[in-house]
Protein backbone atom coordinates (compact mmCIF):
# COMPACT_ATOMS: atom_id res chain seq x y z
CA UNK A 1 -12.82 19.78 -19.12
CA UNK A 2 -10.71 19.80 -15.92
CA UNK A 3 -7.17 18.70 -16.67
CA UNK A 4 -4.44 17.15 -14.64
CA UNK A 5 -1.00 17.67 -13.90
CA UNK A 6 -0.34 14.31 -14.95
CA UNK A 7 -2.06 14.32 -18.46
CA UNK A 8 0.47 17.47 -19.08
CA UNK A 9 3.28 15.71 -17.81
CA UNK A 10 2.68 12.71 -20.13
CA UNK A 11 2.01 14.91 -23.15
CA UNK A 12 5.58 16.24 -22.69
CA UNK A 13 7.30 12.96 -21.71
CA UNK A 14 5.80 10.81 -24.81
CA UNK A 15 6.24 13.86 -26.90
CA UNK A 16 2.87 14.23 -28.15
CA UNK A 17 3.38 17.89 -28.59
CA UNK A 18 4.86 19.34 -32.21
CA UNK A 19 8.46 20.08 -31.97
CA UNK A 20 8.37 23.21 -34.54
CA UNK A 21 6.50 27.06 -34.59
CA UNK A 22 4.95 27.09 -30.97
CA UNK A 23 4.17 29.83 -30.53
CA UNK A 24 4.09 30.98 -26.80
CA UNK A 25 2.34 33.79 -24.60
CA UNK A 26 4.16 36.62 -25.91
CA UNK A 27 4.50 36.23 -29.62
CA UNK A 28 7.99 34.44 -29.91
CA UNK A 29 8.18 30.81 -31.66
CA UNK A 30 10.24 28.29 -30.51
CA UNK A 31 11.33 24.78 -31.37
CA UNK A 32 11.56 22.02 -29.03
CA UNK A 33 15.28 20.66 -29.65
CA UNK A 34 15.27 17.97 -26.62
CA UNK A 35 12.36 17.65 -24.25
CA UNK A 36 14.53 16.67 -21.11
CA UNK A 37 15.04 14.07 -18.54
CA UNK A 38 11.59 13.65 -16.33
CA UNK A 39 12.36 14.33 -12.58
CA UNK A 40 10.34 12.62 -10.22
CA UNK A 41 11.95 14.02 -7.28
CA UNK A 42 11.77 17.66 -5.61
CA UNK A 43 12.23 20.50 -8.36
CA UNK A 44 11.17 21.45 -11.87
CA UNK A 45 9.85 18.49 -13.82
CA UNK A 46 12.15 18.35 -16.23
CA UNK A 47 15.97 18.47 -16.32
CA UNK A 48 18.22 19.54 -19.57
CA UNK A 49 15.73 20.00 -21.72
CA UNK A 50 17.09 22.45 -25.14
CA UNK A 51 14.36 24.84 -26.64
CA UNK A 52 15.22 27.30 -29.95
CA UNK A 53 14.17 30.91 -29.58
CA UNK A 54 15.55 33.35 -32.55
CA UNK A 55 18.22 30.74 -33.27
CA UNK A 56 19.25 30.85 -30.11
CA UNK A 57 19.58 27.10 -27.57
CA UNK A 58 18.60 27.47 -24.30
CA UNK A 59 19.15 24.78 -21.89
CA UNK A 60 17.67 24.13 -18.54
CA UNK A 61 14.54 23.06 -16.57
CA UNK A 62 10.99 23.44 -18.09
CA UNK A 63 8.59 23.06 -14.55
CA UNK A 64 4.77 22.02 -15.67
CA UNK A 65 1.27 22.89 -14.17
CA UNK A 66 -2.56 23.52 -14.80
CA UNK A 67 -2.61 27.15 -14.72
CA UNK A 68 0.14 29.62 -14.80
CA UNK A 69 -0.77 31.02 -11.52
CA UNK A 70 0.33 27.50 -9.74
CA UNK A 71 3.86 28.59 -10.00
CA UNK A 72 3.10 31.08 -6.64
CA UNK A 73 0.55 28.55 -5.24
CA UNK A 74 3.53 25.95 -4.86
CA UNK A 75 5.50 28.80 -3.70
CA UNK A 76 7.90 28.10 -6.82
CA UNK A 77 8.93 32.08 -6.56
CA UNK A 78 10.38 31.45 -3.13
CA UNK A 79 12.25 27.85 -4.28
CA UNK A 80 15.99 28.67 -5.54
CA UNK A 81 15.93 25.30 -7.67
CA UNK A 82 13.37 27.30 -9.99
CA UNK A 83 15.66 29.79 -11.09
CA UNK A 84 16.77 28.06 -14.05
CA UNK A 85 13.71 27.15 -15.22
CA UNK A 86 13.40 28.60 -18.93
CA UNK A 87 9.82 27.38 -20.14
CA UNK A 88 6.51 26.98 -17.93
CA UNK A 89 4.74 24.54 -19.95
CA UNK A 90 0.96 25.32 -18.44
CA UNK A 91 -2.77 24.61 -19.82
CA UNK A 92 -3.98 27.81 -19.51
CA UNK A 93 -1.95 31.36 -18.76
CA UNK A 94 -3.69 33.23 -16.12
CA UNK A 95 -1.15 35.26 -14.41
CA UNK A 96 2.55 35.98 -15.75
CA UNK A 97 5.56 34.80 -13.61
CA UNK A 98 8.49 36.12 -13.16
CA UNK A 99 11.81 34.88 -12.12
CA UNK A 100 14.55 38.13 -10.27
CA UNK A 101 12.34 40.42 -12.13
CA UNK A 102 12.60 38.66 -15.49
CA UNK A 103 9.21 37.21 -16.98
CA UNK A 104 9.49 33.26 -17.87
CA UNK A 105 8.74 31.93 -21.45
CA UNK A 106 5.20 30.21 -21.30
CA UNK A 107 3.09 27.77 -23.20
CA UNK A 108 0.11 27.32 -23.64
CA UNK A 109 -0.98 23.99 -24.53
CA UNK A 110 -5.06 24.26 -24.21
CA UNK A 111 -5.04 25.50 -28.15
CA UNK A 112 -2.34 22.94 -29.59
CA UNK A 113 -3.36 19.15 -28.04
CA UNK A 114 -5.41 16.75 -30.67
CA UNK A 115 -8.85 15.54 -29.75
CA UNK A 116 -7.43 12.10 -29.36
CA UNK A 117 -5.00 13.22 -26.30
CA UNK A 118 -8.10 15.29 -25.18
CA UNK A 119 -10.25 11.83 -25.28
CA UNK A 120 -7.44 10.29 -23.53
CA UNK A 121 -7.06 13.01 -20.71
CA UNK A 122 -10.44 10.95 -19.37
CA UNK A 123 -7.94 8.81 -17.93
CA UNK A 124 -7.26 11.23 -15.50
CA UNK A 125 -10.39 12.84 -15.19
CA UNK A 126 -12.88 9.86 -14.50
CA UNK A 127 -12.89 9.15 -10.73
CA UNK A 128 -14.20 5.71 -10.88
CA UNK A 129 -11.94 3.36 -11.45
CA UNK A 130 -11.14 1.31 -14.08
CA UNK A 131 -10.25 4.65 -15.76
CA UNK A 132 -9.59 2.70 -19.16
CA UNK A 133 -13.16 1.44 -19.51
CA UNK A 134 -13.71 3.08 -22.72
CA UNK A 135 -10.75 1.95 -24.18
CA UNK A 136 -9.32 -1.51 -22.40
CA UNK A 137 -11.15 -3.81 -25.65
CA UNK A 138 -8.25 -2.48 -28.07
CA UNK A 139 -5.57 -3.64 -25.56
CA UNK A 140 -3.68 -6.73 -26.92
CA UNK A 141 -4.54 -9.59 -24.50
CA UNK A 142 -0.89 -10.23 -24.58
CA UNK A 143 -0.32 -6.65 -22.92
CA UNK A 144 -3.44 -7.42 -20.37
CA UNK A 145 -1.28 -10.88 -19.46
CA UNK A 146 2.11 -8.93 -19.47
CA UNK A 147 0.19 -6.20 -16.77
CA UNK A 148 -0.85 -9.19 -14.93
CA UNK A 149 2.45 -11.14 -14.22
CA UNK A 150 3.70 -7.73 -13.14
CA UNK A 151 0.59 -6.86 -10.98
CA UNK A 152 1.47 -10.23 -9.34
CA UNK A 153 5.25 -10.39 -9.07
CA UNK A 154 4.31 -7.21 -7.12
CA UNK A 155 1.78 -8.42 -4.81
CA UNK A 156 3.37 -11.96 -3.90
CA UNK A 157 6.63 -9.81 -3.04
CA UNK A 158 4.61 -7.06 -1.17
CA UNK A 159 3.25 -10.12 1.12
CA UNK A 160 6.00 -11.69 1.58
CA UNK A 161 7.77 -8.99 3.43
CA UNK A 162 3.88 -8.05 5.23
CA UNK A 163 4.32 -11.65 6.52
CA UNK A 164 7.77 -11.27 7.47
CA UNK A 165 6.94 -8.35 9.39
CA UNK A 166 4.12 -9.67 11.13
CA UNK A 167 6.73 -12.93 12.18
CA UNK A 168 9.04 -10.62 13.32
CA UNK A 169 6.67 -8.73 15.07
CA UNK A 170 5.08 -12.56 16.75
CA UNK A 171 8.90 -13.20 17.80
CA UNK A 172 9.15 -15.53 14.82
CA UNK A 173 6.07 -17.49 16.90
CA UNK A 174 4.76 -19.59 13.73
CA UNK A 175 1.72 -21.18 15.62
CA UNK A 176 0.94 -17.53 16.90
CA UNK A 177 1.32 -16.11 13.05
CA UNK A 178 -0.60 -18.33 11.35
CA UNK A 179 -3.34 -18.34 13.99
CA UNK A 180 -3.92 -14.74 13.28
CA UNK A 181 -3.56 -15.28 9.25
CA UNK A 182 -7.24 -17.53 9.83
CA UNK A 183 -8.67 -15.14 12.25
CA UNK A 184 -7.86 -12.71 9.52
CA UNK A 185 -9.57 -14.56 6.66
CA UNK A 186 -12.62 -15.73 9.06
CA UNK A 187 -13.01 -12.16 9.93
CA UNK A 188 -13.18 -10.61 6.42
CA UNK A 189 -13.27 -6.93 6.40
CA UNK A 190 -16.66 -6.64 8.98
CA UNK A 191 -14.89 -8.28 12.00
CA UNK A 192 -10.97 -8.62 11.30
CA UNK A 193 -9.57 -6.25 14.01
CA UNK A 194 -11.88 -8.22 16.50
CA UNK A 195 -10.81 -11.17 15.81
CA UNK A 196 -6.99 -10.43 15.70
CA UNK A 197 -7.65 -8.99 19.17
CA UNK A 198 -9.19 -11.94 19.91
CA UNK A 199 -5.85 -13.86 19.26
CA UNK A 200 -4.24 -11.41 21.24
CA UNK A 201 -5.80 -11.83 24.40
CA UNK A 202 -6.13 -15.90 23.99
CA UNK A 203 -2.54 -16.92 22.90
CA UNK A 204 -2.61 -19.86 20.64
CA UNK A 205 -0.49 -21.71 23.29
CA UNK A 206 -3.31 -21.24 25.91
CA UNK A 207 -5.35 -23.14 22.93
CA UNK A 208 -2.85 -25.65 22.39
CA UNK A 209 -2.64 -26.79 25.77
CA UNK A 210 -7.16 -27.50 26.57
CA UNK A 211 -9.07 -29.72 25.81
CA UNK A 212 -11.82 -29.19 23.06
CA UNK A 213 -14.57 -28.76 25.84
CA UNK A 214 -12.09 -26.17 27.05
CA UNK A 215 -11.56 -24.16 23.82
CA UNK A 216 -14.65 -23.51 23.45
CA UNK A 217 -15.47 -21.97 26.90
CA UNK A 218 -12.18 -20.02 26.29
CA UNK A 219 -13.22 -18.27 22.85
CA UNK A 220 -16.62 -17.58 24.01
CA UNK A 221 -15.47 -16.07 27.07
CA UNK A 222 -12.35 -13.56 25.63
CA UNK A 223 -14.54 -12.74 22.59
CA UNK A 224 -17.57 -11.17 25.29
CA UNK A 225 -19.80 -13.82 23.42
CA UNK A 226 -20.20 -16.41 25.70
CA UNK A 227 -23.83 -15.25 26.66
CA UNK A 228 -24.97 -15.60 23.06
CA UNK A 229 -24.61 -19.35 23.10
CA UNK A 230 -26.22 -22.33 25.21
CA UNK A 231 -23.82 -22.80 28.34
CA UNK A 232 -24.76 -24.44 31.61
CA UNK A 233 -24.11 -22.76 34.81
CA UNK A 234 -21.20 -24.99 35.49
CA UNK A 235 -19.44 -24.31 32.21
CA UNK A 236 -20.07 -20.88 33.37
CA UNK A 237 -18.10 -21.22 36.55
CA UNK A 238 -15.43 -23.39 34.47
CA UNK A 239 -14.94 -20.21 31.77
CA UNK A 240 -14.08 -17.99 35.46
CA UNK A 241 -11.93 -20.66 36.54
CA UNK A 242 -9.92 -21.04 32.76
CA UNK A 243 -9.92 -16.75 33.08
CA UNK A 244 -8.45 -16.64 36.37
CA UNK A 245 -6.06 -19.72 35.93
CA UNK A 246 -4.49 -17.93 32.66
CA UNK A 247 -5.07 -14.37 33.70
CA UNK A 248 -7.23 -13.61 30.65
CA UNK A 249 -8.82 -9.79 29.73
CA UNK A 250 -12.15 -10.03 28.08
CA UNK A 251 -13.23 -7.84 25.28
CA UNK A 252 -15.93 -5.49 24.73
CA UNK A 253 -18.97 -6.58 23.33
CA UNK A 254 -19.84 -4.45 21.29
CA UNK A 255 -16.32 -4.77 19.56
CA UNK A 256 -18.15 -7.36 17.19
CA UNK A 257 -20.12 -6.56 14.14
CA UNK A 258 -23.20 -7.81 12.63
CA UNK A 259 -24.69 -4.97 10.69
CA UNK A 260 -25.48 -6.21 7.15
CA UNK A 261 -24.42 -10.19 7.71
CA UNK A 262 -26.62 -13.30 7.39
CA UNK A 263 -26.92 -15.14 10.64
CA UNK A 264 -24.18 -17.57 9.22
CA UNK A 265 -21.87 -15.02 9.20
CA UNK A 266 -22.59 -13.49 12.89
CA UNK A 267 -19.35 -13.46 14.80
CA UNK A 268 -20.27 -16.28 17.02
CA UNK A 269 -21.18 -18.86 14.08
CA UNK A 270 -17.62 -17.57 12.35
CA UNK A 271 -16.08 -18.50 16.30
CA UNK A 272 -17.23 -22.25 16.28
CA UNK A 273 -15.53 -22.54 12.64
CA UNK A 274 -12.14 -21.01 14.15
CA UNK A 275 -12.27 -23.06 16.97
CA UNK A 276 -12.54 -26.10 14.57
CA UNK A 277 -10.15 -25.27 12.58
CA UNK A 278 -7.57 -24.26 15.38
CA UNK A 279 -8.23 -27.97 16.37
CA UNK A 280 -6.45 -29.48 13.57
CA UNK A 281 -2.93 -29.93 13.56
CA UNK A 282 -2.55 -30.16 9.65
CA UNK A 283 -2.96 -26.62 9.39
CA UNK A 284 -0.16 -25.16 10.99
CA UNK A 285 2.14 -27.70 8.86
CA UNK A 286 2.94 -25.60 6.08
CA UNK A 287 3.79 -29.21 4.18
CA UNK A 288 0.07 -30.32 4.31
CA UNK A 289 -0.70 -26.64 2.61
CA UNK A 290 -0.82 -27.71 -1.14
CA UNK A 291 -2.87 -30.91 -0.21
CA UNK A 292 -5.57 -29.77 2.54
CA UNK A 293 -9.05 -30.28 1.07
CA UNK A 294 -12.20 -28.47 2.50
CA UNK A 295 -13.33 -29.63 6.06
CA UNK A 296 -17.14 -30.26 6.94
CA UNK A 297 -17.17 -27.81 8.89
CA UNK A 298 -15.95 -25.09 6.70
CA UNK A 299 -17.65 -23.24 4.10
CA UNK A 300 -16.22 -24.02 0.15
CA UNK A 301 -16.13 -20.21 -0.29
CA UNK A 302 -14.45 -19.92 3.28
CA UNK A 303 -11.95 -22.46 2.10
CA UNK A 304 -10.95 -21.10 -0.95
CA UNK A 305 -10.21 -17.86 0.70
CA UNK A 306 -7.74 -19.65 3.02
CA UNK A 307 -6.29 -21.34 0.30
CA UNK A 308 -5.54 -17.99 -1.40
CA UNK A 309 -4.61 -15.64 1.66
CA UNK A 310 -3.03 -18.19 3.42
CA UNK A 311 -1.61 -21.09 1.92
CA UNK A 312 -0.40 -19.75 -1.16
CA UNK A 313 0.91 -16.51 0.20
CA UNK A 314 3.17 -18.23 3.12
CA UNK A 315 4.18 -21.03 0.59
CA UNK A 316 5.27 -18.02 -1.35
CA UNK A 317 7.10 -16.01 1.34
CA UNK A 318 8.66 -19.35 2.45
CA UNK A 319 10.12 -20.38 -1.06
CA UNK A 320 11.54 -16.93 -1.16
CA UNK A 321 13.02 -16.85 2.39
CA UNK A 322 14.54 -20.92 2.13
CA UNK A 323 15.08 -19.83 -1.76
CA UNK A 324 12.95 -22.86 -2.27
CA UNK A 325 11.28 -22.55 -5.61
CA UNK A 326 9.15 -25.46 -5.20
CA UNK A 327 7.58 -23.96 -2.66
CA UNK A 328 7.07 -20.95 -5.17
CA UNK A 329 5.70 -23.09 -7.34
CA UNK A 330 2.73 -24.77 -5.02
CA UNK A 331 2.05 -21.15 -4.30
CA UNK A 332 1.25 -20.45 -7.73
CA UNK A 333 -0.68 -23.60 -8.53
CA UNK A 334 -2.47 -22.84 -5.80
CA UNK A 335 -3.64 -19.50 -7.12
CA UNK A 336 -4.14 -21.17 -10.66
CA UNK A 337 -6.77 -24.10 -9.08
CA UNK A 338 -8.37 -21.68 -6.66
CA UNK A 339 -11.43 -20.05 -7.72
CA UNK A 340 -11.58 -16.42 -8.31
CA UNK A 341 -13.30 -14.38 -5.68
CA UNK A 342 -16.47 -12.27 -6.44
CA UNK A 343 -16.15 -9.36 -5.01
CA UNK A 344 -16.82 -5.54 -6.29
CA UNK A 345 -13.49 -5.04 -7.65
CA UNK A 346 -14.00 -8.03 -9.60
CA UNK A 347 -17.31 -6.94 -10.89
CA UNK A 348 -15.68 -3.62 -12.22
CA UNK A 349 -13.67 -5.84 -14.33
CA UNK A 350 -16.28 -8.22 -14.79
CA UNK A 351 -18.02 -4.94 -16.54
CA UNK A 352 -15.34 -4.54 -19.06
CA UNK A 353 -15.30 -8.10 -20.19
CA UNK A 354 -12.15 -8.84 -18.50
CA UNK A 355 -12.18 -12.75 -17.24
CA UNK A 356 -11.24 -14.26 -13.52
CA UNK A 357 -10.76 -18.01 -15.05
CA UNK A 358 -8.77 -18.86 -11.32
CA UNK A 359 -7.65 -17.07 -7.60
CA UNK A 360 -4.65 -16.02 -9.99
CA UNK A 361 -6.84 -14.33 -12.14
CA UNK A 362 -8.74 -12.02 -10.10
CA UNK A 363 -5.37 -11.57 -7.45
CA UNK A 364 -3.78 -10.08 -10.77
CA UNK A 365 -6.84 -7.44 -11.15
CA UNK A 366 -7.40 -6.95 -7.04
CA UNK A 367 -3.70 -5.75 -7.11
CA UNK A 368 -4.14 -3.59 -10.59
CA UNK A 369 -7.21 -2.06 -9.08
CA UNK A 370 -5.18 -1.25 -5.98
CA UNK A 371 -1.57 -0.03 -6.81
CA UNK A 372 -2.02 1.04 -10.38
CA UNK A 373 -6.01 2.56 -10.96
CA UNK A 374 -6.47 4.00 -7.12
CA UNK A 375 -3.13 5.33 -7.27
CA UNK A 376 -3.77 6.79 -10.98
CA UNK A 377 -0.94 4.98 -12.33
CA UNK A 378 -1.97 4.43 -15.69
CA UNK A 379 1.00 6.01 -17.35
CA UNK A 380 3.39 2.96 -15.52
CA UNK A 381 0.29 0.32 -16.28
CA UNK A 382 0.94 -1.79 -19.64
CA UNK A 383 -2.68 -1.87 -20.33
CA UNK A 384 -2.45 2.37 -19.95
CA UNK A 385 0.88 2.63 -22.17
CA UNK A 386 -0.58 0.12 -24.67
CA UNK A 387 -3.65 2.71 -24.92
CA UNK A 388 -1.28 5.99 -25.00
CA UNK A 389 1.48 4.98 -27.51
């Protein structure tokens, strides 16, 4: 079974080793008096921790790996905050180490860990995530809801400043910013970075200031795509004259994607939606946001996207910049009415018989997949505490 560095640090920090009669690589038995403060920063991996050997206290570091032999392979021997380490806690002893000449107390811990910890080590050994498959149905649903409303507080705060940034980064342009938040969403993940570019090189005040005949020569003719449509041969020599008149760079092409999409989604049908929507005024007021209902034009699914990456995020950001919390509150009940997306992360969770009853819903799991399982976090999860204790 290949063990992590992690598992052995959470053995030590929830104490799940006995205190009393280890015995340790060379024959000596200690106690464990204090198991220390857990460092997360540069140096041994835990501070003032007290150990018993021949009635003896000895206080310092204790430093924590795999194999013994990790100590020289992280260059520990050449590190002066090492020196006062005085117990290598390691799964397996395969070389000794030494310290000015002077072997280090080691334990093993291979021999001396329960089956359940063992079962539990999966955590950190499965590399599909959810790790806590096999075990998320004994998790209280009040500790699933408690992971949630943290999962969220952390992703409507980690938007918030990703839409600040990109304000800033507009010169606080709001028509310009919440153009490219719908060419984001129309996009998806297939054709985002054309379609930002595409809002790049046509300025939403170019947009702002043509007619509807107009726009649509324009987007065709930046986005390369104007030869994939049915244009006369004046509208032709109009789209030179709007490219000349506002200076405009085309793109490339073959900057567009359309491997793997029905014809629906082909970058030219999601064009003609954007230029629609781009059209209407009501959605660049943010105080139309909580009441907009689905155009024609638009796609329910399509909708219900904007509703969630959109509307409720910038109400959010909003309420938190103007310390409005009605705003914060739309945001929410936005999330709550929305419909959950189906996507594969949702179908992980879907597998474990977790529900996605709203947008809230499976938000809460997208950002648990994201910044707790990817990131292995399972130890600072509630659902992986509730399953350690």
């Amino acid at each position: 079974m290949k063990i992590k560095e992690d598992f052995l640090h959470w053995l030590w920090r929830n104490k799940r080793i006995p205190i009393q009669k280890l015995q340790l690589t060379n024959g000596q038995v200690i106690e464990i008096q204090n198991f220390g403060i857990y460092n997360k920063a540069q140096g041994p991996d835990f501070s003032s921790s007290v150990i018993k050997l021949n009635g003896l206290l000895l206080i310092g570091n204790v430093e924590m790996h795999v194999l013994s032999s990790d100590w020289y392979a992280h260059f520990h021997h050449l590190d002066k905050a090492y020196d006062n380490v005085i117990l290598h806690v390691v799964w397996k002893m395969d070389k000794k180490v030494f310290i000015q000449d002077k072997e280090v107390l080691c334990l093993e811990l291979h021999h001396i860990i329960s089956d359940n910890d063992l079962l539990l080590s999966r955590f950190f050994k499965d590399n599909q995530p959810p790790y806590c498959k096999l075990f998320i149905n004994s998790v209280s649903k009040e500790k699933i809801l408690l992971q949630k409303e943290r999962a969220m507080k952390k992703r409507l705060e980690r938007k918030s400043f990703e839409n600040q940034v990109l304000y800033e980064k507009l010169n606080r342009n709001w028509y310009q910013f919440i153009y490219e938040k719908y060419a984001a969403v129309l996009g998806a993940k297939t054709n985002q970075i054309p379609f930002i570019e595409l809002c790049k090189r046509l300025p939403i005040e170019i947009v702002l200031k043509e007619n509807d005949k107009n726009k649509f020569l324009l987007f065709y003719g930046v986005s390369a795509l104007i030869n994939k449509i049915n244009v006369s041969t004046n509208e032709l020599k109009e789209w030179e004259y709007l490219k000349f008149k506002y200076k405009l760079n085309e793109m490339k092409e073959e900057s567009w994607h359309k491997k793997g999409a029905f014809p629906k989604g082909f970058p030219e049908k999601k064009i003609e939606k954007f230029i629609q929507l781009c059209s209407k005024n009501s959605f660049f007021d943010i105080s139309c946001f909580k009441e907009l209902k689905c155009p024609k034009f638009l796609p329910k699914t399509q909708f219900n996207l904007i509703q969630i990456n959109v509307f409720s995020y910038i109400l959010y950001w909003i309420g938190e910049k103007m310390k409005n919390t009605e705003y914060q509150k739309q945001a929410i009940n936005l999330l709550m009415n929305a419909k959950p997306e189906h996507n594969f992360i949702i179908k992980k969770w879907k597998s474990v018989q977790q529900t996605n009853l709203n947008a809230y819903d499976s938000q809460a799991w997208i950002e648990i997949h994201n910044e707790f399982c990817l990131k292995k976090q399972c130890l600072n999860c509630e659902i992986g505490k509730e399953i350690f204790k």
